[in-house]
Protein backbone atom coordinates (compact mmCIF):
# COMPACT_ATOMS: atom_id res chain seq x y z
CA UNK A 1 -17.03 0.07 -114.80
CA UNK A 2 -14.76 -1.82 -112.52
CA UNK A 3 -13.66 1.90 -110.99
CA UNK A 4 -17.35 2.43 -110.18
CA UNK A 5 -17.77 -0.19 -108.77
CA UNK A 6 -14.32 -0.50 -106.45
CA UNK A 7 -15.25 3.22 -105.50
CA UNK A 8 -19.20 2.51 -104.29
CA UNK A 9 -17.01 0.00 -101.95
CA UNK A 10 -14.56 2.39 -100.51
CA UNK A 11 -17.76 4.43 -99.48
CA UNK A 12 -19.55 2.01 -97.94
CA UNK A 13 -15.88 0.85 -96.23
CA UNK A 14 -15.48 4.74 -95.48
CA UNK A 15 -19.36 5.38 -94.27
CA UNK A 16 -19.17 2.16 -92.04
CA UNK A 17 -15.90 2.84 -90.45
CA UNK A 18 -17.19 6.25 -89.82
CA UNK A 19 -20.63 4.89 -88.22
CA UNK A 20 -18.67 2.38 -85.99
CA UNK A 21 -16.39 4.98 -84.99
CA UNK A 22 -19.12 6.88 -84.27
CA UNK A 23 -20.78 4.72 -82.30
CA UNK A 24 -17.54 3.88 -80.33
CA UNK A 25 -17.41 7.49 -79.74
CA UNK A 26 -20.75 7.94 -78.27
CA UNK A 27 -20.63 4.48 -76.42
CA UNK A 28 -17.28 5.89 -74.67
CA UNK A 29 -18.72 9.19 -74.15
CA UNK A 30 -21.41 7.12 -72.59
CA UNK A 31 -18.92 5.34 -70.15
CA UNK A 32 -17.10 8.37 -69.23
CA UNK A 33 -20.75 9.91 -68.24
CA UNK A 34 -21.58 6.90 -65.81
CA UNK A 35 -17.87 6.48 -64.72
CA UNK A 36 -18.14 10.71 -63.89
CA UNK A 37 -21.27 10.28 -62.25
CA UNK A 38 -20.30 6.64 -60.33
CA UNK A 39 -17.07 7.93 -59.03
CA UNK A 40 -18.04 10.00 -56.23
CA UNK A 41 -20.26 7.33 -54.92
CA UNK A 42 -17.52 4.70 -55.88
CA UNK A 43 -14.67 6.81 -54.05
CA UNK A 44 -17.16 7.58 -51.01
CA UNK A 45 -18.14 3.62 -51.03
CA UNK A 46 -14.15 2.25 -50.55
CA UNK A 47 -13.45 5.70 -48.53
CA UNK A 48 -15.85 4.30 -45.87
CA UNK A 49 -14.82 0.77 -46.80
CA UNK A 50 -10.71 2.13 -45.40
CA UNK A 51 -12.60 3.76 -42.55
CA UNK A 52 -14.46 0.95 -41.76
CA UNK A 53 -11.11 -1.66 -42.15
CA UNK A 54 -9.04 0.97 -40.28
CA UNK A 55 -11.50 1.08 -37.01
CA UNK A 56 -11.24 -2.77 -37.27
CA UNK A 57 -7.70 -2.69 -37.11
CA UNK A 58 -7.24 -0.19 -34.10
CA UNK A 59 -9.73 -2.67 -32.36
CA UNK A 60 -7.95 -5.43 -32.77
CA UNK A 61 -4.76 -3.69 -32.24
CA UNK A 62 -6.05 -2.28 -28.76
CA UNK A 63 -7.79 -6.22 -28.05
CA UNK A 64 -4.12 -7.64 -28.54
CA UNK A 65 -2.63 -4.38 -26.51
CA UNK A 66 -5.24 -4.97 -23.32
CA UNK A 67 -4.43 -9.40 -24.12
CA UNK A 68 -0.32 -8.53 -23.44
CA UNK A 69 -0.93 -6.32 -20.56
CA UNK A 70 -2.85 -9.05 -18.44
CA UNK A 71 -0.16 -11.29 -19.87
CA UNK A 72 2.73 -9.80 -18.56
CA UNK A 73 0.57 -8.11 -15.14
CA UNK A 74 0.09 -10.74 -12.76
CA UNK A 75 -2.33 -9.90 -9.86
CA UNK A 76 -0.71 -9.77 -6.48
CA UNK A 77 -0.77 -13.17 -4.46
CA UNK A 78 -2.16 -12.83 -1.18
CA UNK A 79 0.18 -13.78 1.59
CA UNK A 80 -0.73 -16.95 2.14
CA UNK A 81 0.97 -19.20 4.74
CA UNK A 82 -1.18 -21.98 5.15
CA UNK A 83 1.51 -24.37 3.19
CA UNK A 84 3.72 -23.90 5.88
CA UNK A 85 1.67 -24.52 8.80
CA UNK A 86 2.67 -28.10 8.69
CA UNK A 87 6.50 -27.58 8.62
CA UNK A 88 8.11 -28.42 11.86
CA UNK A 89 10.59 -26.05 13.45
CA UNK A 90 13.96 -28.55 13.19
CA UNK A 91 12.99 -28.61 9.39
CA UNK A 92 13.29 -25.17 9.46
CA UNK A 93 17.52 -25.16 9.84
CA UNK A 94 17.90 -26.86 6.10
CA UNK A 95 15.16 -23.90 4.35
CA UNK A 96 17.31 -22.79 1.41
CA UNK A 97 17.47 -18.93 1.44
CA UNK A 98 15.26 -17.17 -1.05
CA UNK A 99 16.68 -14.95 -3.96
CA UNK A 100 17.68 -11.57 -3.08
CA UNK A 101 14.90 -9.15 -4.38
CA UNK A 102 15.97 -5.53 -5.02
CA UNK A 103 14.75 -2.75 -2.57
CA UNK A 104 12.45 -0.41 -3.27
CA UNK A 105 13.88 3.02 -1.86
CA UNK A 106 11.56 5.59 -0.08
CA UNK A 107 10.90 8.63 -0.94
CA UNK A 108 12.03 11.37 0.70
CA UNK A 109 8.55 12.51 1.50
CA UNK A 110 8.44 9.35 3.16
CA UNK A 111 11.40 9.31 5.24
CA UNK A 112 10.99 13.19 6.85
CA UNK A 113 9.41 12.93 10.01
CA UNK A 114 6.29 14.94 10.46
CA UNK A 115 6.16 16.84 13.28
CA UNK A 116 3.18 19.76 12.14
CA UNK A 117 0.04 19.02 12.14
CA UNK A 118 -1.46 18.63 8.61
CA UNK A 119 -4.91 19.87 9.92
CA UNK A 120 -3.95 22.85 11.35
CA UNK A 121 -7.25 24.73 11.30
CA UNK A 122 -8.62 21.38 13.64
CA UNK A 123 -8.20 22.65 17.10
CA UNK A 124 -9.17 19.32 18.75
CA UNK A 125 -7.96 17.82 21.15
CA UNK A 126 -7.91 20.36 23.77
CA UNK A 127 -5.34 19.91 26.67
CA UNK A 128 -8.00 20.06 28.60
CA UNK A 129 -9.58 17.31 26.62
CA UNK A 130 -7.07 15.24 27.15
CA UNK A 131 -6.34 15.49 30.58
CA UNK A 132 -9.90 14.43 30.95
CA UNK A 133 -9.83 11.40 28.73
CA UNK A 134 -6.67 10.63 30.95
CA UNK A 135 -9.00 10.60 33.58
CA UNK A 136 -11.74 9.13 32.39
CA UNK A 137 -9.59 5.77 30.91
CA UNK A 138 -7.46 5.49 34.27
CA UNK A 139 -10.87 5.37 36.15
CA UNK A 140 -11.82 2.22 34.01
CA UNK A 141 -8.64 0.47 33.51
CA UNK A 142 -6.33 2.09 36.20
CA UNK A 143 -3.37 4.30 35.98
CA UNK A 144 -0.97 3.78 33.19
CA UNK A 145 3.20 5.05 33.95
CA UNK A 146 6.21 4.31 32.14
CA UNK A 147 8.49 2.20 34.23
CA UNK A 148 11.72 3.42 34.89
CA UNK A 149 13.85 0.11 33.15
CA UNK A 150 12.99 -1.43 29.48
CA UNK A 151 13.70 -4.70 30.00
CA UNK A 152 12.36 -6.97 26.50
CA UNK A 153 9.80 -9.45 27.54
CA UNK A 154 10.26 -13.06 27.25
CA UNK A 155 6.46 -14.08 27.19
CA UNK A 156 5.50 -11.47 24.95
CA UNK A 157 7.07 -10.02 21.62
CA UNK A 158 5.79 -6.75 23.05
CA UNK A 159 5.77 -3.11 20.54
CA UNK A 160 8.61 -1.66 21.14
CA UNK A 161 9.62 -2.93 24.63
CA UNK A 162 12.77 -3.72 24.53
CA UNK A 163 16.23 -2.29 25.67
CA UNK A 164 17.98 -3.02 22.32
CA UNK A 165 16.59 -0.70 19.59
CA UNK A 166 17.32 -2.98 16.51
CA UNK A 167 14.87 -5.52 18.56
CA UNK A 168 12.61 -3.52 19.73
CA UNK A 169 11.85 -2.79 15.85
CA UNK A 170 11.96 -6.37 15.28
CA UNK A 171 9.48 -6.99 17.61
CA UNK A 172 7.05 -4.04 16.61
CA UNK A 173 7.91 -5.50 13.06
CA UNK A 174 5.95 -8.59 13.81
CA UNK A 175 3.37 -6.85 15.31
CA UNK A 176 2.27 -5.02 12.19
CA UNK A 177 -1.26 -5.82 11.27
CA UNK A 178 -2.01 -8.90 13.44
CA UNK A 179 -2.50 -9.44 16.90
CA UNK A 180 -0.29 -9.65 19.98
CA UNK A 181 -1.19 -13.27 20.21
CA UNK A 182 -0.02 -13.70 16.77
CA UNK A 183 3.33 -11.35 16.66
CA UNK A 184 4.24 -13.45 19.94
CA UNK A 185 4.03 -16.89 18.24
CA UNK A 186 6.44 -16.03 15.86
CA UNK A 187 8.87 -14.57 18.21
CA UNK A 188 9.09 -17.47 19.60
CA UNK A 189 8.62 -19.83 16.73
CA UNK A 190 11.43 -17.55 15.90
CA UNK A 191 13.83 -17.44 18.94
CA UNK A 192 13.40 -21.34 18.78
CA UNK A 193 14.35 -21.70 15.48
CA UNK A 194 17.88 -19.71 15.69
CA UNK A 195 18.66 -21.03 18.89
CA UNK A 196 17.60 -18.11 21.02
CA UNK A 197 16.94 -14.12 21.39
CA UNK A 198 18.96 -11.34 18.83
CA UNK A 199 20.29 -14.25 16.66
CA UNK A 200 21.06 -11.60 13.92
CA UNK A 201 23.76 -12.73 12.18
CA UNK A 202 22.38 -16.75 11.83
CA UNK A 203 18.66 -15.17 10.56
CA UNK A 204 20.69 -12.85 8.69
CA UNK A 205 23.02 -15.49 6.84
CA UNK A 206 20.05 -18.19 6.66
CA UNK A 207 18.05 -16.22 4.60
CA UNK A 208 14.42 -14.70 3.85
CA UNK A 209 13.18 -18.40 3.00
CA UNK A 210 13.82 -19.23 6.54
CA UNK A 211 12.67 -16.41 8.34
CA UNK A 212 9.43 -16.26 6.31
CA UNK A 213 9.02 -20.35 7.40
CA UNK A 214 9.87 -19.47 11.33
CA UNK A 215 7.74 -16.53 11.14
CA UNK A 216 4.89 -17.69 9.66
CA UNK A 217 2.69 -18.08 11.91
CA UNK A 218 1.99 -14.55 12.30
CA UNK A 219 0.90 -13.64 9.46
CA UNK A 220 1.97 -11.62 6.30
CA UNK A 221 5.05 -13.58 6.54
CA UNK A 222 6.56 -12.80 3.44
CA UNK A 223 6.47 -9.60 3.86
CA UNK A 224 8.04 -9.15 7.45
CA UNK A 225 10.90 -11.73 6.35
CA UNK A 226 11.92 -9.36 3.67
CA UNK A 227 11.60 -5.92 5.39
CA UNK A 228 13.34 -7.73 8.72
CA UNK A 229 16.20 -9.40 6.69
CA UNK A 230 16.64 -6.13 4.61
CA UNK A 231 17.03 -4.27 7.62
CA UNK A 232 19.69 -6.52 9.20
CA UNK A 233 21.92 -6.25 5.69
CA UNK A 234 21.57 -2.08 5.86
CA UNK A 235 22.62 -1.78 9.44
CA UNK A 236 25.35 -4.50 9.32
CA UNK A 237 26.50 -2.51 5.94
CA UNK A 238 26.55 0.51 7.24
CA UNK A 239 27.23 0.06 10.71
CA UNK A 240 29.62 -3.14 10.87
CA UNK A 241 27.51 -4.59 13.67
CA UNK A 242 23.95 -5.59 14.25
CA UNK A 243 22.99 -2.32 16.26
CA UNK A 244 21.04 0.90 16.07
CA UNK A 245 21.54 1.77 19.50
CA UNK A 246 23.50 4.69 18.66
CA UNK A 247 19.57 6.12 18.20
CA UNK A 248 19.82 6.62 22.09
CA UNK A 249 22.03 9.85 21.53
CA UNK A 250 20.09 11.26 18.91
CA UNK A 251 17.24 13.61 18.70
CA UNK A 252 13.57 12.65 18.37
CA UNK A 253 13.68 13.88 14.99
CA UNK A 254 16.94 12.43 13.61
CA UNK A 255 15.48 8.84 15.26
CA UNK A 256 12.23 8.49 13.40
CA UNK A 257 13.72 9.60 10.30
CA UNK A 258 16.40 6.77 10.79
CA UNK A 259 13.93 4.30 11.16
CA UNK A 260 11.64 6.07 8.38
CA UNK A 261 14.34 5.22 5.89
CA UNK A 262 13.72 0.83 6.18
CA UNK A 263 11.56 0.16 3.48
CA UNK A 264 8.72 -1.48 5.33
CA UNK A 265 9.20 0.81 8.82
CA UNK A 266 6.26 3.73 8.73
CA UNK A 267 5.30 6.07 11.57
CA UNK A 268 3.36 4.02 13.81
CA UNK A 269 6.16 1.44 13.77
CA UNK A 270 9.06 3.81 14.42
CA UNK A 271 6.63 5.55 17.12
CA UNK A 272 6.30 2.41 18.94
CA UNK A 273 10.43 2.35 19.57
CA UNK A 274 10.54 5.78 20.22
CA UNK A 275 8.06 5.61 22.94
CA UNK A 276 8.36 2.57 24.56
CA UNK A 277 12.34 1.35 23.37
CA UNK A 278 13.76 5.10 23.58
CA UNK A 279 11.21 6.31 26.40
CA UNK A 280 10.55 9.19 24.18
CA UNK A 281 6.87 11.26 24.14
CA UNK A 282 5.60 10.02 21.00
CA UNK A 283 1.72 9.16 19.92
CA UNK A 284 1.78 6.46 18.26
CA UNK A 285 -1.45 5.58 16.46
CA UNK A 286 -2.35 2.30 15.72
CA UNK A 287 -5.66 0.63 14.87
CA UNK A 288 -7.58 0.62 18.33
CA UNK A 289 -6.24 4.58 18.57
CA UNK A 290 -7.21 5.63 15.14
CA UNK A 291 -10.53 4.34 15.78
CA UNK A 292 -10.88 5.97 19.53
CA UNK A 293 -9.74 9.55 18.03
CA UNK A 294 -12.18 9.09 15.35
CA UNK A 295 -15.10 8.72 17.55
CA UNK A 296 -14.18 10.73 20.22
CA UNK A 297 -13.64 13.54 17.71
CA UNK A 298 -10.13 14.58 17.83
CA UNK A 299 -9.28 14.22 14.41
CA UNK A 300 -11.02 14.74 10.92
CA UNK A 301 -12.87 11.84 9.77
CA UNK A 302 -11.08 11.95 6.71
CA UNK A 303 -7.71 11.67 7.90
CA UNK A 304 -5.67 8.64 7.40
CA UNK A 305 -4.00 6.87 10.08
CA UNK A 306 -0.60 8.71 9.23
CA UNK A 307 -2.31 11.94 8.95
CA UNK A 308 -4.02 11.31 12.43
CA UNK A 309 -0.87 9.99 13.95
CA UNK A 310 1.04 13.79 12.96
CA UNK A 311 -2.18 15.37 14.15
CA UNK A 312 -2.32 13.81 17.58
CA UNK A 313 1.39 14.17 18.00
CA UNK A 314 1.29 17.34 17.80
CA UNK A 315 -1.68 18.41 19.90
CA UNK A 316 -1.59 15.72 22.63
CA UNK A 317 0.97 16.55 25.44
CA UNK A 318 4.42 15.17 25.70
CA UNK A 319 3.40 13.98 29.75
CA UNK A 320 -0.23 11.89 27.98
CA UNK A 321 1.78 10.68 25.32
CA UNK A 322 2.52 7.09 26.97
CA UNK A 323 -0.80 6.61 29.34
CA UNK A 324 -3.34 8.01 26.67
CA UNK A 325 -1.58 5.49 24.30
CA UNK A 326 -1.38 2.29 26.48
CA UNK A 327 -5.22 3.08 27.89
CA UNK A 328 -6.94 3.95 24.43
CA UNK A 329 -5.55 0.63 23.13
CA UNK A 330 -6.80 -1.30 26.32
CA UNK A 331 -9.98 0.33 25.77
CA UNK A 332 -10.80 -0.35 22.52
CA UNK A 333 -9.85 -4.15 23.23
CA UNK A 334 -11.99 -4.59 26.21
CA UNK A 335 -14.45 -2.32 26.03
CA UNK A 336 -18.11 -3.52 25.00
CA UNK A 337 -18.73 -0.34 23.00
CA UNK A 338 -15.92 0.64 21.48
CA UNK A 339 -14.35 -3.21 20.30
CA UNK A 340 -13.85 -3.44 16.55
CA UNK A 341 -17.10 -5.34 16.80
CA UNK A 342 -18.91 -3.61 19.19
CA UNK A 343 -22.22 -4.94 20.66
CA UNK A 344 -25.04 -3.10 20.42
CA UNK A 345 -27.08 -1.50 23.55
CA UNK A 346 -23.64 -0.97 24.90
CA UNK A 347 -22.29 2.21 26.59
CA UNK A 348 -19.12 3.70 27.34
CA UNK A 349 -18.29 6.59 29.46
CA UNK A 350 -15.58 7.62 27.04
CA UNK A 351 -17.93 7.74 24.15
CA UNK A 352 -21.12 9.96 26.88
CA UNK A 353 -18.00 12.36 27.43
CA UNK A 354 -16.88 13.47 24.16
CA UNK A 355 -20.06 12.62 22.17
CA UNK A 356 -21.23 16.17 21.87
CA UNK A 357 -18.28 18.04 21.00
CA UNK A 358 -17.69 15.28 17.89
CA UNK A 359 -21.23 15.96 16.76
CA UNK A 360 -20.31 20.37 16.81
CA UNK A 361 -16.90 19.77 15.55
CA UNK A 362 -16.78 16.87 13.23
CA UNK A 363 -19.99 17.27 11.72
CA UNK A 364 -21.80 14.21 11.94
CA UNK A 365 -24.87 12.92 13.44
């Protein structure tokens, strides 16, 4: 009896055990089924989740990249001289010279004189062209010749005119990009700070900070101080003494590229003391030229002011070289039509003359 009955227990133990089990089976199997069909979804879900976290992490990564670039890129400070407008010159003795910068070297593209044209399919100007602008511009503003001394103007810081070659490119230094009003101020500013003309060795040893202050009313101080006070350091360097005069005795060529090599000295600078310094036949092409040629035809409209200053070099002749240069840039200062700000209803021989071969050969209207 008490077997019977401890036996009808073990099988209801044994038939539970087996229906939980069971159950536990069939509830896994019933897991497994929704965790098989849930993972795709699941995996595609935190797939595009890392996709998602991974494109916010490259933009942030280039947002902090773009922040430490303008951190460490300063824009470039305009030349500004106004601060030192008020200094007086006998201030200008105690300026404490700036820190030596290093210089930035040329490269050799940029030092090789070009003496090709790099339009060479251009066939203007003519010599015949020329000889009639030459007549044309000594008819308005009279005849133009080279005299027969150099002698370095005391009322004037002049381009080139001067019989000492390291100050003739001094003074066409101080001419770049301002006017001759301007680039003779600071000569003399200049002069009168270091006691007088071709002071080289005091505005060598005083410094750029005291250059820039004796200079600066001519604009783009900063600038000319450095390239001018460089300049003296190479020449003394290499030369032992403040003088490129040696330049006399060497070729056209061999000259420029000389002067080529200054950081801050392009072609229109060392032009200006070939031609008017060196009495050489060189065209040198500065702003009131540049614009002339352009609208007289006789050089691509495209060409930059170096490209048009090897272009005219080499097609204008050696004998128009000086005259066309001195009357196209008294032309383009005086003349009503052809001023940088030219009045309108004006009209200009020069312009009548060439005006239909710049319409056939430079293709505009």
């Amino acid at each position: 009896m008490l077997f019977s009955k401890i036996r009808k227990i073990n099988l209801s133990s044994a038939k539970t055990h087996g229906a939980r089990t069971m159950a536990a089976t069939h509830a896994n199997s019933r897991r497994s089924a929704r965790s098989a069909a849930t993972t795709p979804a699941r995996q595609g879900l935190r797939s595009q989740m890392r996709i998602t976290k991974n494109k916010h992490t490259v933009a942030s990564e280039k947002a902090a990249i773009k922040q430490e670039i303008k951190t460490k890129i300063k824009p470039e400070a305009a030349d500004d001289d106004s601060s030192l407008s008020s200094v007086p010159l006998s201030s200008l003795a105690d300026a404490k010279p700036a820190a030596k910068s290093p210089r930035k070297s040329k490269s050799k593209k940029q030092t090789q004189h070009v003496t090709a044209t790099p339009f060479p399919d251009f066939a203007r100007p003519s010599v015949k062209e020329c000889e009639q602008a030459h007549a044309i511009l000594t008819g308005l503003h009279g005849a133009r010749t080279r005299p027969a001394q150099v002698v370095a103007s005391k009322s004037a810081a002049g381009c080139g005119d001067s019989p000492s070659v390291l100050d003739a490119l001094v003074r066409t230094i101080l001419s770049q990009n301002t006017s001759s009003a301007n680039s003779t101020r600071a000569k003399k500013s200049m002069d009168a700070v270091y006691g007088g003309s071709d002071r080289w060795d005091a505005i060598a040893s005083g410094g750029q900070a005291k250059l820039q202050a004796a200079i600066q009313c001519g604009g783009l101080a900063a600038t000319k101080s450095k390239v001018i006070i460089n300049i003296l350091e190479a020449v003394r360097s290499k030369y032992g003494a403040y003088s490129l005069d040696h330049l006399f005795n060497a070729s056209d060529e061999a000259a420029m590229n000389e002067m080529l090599a200054f950081p801050g000295v392009g072609p229109k600078t060392a032009s200006c003391v070939l031609l008017f310094c060196l009495q050489r036949p060189s065209f040198a092409v500065d702003t009131h030229v540049y614009r002339l040629t352009g609208v007289m035809g006789w050089r691509p409209q495209e060409a930059t002011r170096e490209q048009a200053q090897a272009h005219l070099d080499a097609k204008v002749p050696d004998e128009l070289k000086y005259p066309l240069h001195v009357l196209l840039i008294s032309h383009g200062r005086t003349c009503g039509a052809c001023m940088a700000k030219a009045a309108a209803g004006e009209s200009c021989k020069l312009r009548e003359a060439f005006e239909y071969e710049r319409k056939m050969y430079c293709n505009v209207k």
